[in-house]
N, C-alpha and C. Protein backbone atom coordinates (compact mmCIF):
# COMPACT_ATOMS: atom_id res chain seq x y z
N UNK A 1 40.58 -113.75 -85.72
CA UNK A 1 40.03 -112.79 -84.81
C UNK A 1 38.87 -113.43 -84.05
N UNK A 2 38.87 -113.18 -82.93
CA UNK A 2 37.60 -113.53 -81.89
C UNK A 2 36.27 -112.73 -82.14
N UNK A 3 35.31 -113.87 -82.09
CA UNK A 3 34.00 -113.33 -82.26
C UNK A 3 33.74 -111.78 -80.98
N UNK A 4 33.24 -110.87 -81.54
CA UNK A 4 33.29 -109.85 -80.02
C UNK A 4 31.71 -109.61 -79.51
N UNK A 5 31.20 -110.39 -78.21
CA UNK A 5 29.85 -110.63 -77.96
C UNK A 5 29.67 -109.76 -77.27
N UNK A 6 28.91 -109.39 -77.10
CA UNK A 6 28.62 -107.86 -76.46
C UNK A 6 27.28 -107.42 -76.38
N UNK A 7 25.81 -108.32 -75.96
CA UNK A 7 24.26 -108.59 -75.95
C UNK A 7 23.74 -107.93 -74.79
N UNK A 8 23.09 -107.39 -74.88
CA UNK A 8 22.61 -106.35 -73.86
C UNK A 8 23.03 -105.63 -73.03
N UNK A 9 24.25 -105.25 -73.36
CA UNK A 9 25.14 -104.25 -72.70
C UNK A 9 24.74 -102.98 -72.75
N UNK A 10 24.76 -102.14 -71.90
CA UNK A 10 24.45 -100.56 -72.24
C UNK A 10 25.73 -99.52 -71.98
N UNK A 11 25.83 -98.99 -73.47
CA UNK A 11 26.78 -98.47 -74.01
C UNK A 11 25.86 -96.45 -73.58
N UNK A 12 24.97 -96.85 -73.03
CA UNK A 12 24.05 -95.09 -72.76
C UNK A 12 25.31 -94.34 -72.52
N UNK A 13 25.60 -93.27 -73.44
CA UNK A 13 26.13 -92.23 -73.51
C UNK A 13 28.11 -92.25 -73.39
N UNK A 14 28.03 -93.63 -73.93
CA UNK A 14 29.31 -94.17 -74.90
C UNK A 14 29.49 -93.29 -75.57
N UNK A 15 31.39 -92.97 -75.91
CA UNK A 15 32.41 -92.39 -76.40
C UNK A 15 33.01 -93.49 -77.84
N UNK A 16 31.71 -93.77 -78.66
CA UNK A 16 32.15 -95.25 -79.58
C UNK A 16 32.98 -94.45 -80.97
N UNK A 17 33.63 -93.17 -80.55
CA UNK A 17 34.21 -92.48 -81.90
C UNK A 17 35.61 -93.32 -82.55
N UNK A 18 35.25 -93.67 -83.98
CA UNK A 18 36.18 -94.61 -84.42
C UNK A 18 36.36 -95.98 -83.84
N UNK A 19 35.65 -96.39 -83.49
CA UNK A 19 35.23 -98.00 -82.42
C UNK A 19 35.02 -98.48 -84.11
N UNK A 20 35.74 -99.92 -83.84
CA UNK A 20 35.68 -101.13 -84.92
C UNK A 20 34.70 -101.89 -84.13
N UNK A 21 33.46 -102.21 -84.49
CA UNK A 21 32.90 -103.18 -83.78
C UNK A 21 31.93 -104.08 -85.37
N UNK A 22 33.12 -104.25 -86.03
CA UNK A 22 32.72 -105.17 -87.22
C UNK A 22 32.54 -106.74 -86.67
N UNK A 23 31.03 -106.71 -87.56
CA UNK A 23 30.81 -108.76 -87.06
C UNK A 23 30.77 -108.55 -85.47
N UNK A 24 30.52 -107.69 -84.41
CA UNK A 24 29.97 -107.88 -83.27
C UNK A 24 28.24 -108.24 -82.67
N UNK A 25 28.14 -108.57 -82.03
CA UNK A 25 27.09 -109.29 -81.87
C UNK A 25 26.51 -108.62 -80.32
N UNK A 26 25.64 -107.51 -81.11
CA UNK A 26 25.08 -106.25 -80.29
C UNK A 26 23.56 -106.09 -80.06
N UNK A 27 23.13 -108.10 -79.88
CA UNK A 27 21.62 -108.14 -79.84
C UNK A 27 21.05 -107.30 -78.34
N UNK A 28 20.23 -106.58 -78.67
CA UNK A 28 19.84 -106.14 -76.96
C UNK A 28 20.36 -105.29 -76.95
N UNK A 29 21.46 -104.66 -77.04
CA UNK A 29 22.33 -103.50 -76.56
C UNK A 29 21.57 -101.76 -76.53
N UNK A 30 22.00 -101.22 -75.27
CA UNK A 30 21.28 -100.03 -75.43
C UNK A 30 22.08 -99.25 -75.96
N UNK A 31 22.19 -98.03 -76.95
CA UNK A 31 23.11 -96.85 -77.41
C UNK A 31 22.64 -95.70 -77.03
N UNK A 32 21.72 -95.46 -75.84
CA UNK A 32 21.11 -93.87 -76.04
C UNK A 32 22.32 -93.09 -75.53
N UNK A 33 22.12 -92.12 -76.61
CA UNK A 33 22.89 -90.52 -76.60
C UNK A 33 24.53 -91.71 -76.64
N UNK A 34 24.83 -92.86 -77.47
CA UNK A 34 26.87 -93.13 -77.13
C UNK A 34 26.69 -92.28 -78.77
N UNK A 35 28.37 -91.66 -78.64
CA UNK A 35 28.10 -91.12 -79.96
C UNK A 35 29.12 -92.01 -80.94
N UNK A 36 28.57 -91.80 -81.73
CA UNK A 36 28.87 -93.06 -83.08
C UNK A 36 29.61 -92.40 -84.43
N UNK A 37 30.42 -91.47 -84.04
CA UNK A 37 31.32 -90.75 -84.80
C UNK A 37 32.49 -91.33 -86.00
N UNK A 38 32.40 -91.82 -86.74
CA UNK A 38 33.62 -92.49 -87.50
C UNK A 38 33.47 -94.07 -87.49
N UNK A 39 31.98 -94.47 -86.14
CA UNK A 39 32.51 -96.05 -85.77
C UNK A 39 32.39 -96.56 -87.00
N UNK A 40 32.33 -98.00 -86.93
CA UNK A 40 32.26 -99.21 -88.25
C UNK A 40 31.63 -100.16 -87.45
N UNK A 41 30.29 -100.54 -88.31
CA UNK A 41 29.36 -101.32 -87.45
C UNK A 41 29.12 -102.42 -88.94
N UNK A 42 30.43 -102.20 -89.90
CA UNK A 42 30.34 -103.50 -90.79
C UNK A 42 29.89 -104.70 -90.33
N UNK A 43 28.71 -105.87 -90.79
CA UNK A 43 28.34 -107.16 -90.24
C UNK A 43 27.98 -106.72 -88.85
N UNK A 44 27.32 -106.15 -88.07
CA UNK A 44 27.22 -105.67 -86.88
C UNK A 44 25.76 -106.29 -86.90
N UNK A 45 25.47 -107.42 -85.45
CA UNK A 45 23.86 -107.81 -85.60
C UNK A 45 23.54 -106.82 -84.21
N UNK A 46 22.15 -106.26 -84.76
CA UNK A 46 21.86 -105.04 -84.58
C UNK A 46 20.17 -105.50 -83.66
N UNK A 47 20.63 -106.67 -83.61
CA UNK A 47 18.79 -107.01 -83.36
C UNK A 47 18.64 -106.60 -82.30
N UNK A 48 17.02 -105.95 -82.31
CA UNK A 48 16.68 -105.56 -81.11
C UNK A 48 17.32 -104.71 -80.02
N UNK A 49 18.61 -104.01 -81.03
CA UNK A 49 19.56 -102.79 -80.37
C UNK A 49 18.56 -101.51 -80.38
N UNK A 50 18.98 -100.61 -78.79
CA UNK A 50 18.01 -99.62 -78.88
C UNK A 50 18.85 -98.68 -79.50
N UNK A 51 18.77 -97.44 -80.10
CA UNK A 51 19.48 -96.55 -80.89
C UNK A 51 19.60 -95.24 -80.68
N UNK A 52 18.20 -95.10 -80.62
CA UNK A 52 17.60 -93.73 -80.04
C UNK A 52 18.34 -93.17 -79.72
N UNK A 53 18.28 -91.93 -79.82
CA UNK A 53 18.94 -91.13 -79.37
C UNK A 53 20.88 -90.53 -79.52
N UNK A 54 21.36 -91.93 -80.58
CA UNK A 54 22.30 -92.13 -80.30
C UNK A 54 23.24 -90.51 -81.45
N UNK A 55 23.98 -90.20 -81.06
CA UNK A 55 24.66 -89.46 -81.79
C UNK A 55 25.90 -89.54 -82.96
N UNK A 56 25.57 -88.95 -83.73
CA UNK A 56 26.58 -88.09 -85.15
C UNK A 56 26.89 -90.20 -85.70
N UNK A 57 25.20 -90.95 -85.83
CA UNK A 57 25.13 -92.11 -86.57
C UNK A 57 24.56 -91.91 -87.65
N UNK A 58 24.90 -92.08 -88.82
CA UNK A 58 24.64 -92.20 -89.65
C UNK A 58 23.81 -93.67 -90.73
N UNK A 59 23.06 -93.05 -91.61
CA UNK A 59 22.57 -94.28 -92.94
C UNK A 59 23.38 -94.83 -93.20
N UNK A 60 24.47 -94.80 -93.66
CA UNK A 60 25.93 -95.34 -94.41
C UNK A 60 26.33 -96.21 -93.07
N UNK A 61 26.29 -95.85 -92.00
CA UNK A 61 27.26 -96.80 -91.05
C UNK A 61 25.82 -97.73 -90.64
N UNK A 62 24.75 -97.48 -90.48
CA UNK A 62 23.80 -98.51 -90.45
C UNK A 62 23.17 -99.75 -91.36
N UNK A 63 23.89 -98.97 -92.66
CA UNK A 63 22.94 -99.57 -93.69
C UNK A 63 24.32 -100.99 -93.94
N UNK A 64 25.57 -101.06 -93.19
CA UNK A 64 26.71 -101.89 -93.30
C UNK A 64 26.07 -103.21 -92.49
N UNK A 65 25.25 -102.65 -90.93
CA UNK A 65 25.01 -103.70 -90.13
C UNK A 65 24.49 -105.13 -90.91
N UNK A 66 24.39 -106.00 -90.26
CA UNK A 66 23.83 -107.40 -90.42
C UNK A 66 22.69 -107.45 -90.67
N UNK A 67 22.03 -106.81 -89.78
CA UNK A 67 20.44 -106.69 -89.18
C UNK A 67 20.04 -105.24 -88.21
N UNK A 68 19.09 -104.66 -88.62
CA UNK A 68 18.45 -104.21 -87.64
C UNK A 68 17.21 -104.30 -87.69
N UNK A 69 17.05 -106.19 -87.31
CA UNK A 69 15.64 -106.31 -87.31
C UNK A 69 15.22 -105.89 -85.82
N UNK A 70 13.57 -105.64 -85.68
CA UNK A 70 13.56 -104.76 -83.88
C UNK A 70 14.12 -103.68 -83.44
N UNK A 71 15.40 -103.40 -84.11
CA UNK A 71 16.05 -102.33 -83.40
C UNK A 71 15.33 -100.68 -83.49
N UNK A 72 15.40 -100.05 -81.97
CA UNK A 72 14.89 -98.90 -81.93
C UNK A 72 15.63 -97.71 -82.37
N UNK A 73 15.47 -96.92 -83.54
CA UNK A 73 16.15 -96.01 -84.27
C UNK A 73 15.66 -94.78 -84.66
N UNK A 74 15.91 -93.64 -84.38
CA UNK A 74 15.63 -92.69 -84.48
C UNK A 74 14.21 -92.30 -85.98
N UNK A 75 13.50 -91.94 -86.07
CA UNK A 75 12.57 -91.83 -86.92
C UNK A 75 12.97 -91.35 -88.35
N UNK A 76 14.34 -90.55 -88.15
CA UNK A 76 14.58 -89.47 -89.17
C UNK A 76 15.36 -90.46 -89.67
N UNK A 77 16.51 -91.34 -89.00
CA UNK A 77 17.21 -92.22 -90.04
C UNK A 77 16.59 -93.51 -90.37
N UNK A 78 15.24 -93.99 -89.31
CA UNK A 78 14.31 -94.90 -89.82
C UNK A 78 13.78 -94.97 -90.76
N UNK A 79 13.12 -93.90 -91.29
CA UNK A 79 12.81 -93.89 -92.60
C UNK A 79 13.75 -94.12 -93.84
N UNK A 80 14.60 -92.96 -93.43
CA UNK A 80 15.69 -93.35 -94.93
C UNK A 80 16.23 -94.96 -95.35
N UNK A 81 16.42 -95.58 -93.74
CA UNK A 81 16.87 -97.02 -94.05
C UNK A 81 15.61 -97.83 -94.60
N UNK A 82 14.50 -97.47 -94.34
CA UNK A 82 13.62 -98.62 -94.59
C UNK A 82 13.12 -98.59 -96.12
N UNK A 83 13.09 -96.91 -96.73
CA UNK A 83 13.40 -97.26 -98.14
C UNK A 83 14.37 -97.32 -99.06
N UNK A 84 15.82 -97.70 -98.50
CA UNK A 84 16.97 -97.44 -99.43
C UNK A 84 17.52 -99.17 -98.91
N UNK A 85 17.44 -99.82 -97.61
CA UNK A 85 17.50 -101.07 -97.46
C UNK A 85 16.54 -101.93 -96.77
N UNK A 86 15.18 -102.13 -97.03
CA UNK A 86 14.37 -102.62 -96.35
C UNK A 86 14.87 -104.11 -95.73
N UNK A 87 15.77 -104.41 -96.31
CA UNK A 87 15.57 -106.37 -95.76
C UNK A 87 16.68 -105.97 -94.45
N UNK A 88 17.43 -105.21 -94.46
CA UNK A 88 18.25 -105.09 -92.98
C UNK A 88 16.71 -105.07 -91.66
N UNK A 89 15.50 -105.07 -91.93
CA UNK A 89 14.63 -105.29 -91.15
C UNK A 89 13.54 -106.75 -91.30
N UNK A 90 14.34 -107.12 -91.70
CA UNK A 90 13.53 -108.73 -92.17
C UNK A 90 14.13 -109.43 -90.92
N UNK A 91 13.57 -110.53 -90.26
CA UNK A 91 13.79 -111.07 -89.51
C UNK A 91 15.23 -112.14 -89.88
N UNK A 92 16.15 -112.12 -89.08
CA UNK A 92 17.57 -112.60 -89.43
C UNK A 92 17.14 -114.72 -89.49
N UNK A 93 17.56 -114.82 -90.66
CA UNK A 93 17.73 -116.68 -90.12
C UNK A 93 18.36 -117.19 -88.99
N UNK A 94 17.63 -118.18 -88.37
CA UNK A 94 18.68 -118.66 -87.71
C UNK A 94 19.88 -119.37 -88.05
N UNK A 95 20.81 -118.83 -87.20
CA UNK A 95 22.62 -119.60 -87.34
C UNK A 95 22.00 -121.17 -86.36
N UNK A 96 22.80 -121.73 -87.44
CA UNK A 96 22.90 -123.39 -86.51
C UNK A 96 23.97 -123.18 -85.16
């Protein structure tokens, strides 16, 4: 399968219901108000993705990502992630 790059794209008020975007590489990307219904954001690098706002996303489909180091995320699921997986906010190593 092909790597799926996809870095600062704005997905604002995206239809991502049931979207596979496992192991995509979603540094930068804006999500306000796409709704995130069923997606799979398994291995998903999340850096510096804005979130806000985004709809029917869940802990469980965030807490799969790679990283969401930087990324801007709603307050109410910010919290829950930062004490149930804090290192998804640790700064990612660099890939050679």
């Amino acid at each position: 399968m092909k790597e799926l790059i996809l870095k600062r794209l704005i997905f604002e008020g995206a239809y991502l219901s049931d979207v596979h975007l496992e192991e995509a590489h979603l540094e930068g990307a804006n999500f306000g108000l796409a709704n995130f219904d069923g997606a799979s954001l398994e291995g998903a690098d999340l850096e510096g993705a804005d979130l806000e706002g985004a709809k029917n996303l869940t802990v469980d489909q965030l807490s799969e990502a790679k990283t969401l180091y930087n990324a801007k995320i709603d307050n109410e699921l910010l919290v829950q992630l930062k004490e149930k997986y804090p290192a998804l906010f640790d700064k990612p190593d660099d890939e050679p």
